[in-house]
C-alpha atoms as a PDB file:
ATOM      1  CA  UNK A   1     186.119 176.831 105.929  1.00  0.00           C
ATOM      2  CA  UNK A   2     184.885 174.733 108.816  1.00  0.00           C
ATOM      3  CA  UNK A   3     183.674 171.452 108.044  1.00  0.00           C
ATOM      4  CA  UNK A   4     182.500 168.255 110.200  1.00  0.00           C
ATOM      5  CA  UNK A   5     183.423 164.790 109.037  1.00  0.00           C
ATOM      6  CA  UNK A   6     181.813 161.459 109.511  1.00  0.00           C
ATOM      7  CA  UNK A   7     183.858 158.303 109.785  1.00  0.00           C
ATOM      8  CA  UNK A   8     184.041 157.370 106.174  1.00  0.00           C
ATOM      9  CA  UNK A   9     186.415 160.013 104.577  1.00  0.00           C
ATOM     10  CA  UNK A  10     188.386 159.661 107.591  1.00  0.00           C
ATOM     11  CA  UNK A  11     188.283 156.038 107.433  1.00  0.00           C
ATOM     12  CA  UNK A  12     188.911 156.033 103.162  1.00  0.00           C
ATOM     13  CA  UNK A  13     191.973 158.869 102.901  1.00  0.00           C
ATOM     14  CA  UNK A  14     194.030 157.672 106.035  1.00  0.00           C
ATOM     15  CA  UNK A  15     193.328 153.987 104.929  1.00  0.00           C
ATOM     16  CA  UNK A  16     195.211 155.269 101.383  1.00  0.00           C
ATOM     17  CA  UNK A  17     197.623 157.673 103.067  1.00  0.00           C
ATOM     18  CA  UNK A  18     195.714 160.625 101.682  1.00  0.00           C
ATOM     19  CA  UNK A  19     194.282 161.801 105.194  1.00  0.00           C
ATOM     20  CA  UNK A  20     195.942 165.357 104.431  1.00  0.00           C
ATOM     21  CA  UNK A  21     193.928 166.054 101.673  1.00  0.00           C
ATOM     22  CA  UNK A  22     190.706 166.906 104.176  1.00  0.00           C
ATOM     23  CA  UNK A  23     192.705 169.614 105.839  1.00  0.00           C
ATOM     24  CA  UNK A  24     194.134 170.733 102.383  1.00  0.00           C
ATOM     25  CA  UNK A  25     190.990 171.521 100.574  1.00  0.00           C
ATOM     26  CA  UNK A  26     189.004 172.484 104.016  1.00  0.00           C
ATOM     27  CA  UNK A  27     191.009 173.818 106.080  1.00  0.00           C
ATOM     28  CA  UNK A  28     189.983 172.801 110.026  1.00  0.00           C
ATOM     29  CA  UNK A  29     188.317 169.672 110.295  1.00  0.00           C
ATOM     30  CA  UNK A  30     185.821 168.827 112.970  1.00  0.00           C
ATOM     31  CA  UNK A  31     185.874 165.563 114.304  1.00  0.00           C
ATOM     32  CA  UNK A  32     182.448 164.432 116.639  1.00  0.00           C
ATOM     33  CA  UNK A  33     183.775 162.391 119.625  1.00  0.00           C
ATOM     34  CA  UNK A  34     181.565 159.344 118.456  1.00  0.00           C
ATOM     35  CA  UNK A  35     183.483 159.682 115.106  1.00  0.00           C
ATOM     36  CA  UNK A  36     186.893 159.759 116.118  1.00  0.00           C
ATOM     37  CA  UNK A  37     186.030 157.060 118.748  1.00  0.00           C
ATOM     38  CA  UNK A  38     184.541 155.188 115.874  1.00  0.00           C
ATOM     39  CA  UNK A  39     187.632 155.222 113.686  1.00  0.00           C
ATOM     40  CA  UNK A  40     190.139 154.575 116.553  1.00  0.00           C
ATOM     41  CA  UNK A  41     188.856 152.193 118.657  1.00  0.00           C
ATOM     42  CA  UNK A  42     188.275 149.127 116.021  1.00  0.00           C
ATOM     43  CA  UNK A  43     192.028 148.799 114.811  1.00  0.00           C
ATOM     44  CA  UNK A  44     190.615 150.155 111.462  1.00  0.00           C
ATOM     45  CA  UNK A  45     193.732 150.331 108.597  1.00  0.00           C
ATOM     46  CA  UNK A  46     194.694 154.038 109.300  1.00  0.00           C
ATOM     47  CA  UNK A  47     192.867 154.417 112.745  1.00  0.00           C
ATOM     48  CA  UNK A  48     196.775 155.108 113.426  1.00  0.00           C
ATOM     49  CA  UNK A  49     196.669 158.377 111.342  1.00  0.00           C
ATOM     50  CA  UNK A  50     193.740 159.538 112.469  1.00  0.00           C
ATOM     51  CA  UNK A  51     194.357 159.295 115.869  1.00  0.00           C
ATOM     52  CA  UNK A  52     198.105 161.729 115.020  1.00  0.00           C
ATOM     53  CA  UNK A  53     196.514 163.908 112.772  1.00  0.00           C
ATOM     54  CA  UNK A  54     197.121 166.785 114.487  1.00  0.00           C
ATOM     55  CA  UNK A  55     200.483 165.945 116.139  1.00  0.00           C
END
């Protein structure tokens, strides 16, 4: 299943280390531009993760 995230969950599980657990239960995980830009671009805890999550 396809699903598209906005910044909270992403913000919440990578904050925790727990950022996995999106791809684990959904499978691919759409990011909008304005999101990801959003969660990496304000030194957010975990904006580290986010931006490696699919290295």
């Amino acid at each position: 299943m396809k699903v598209v995230s906005n910044s909270s969950p992403l913000i919440f599980l990578s904050a925790i280390g727990m950022l996995d657990l999106l791809k684990a239960e959904f499978g691919e995980i759409i990011v909008p531009e304005a999101v990801y830009e959003e969660v990496t671009s304000n030194k957010l805890k975990g904006s580290n993760e986010v931006k490696h999550a699919d290295d």
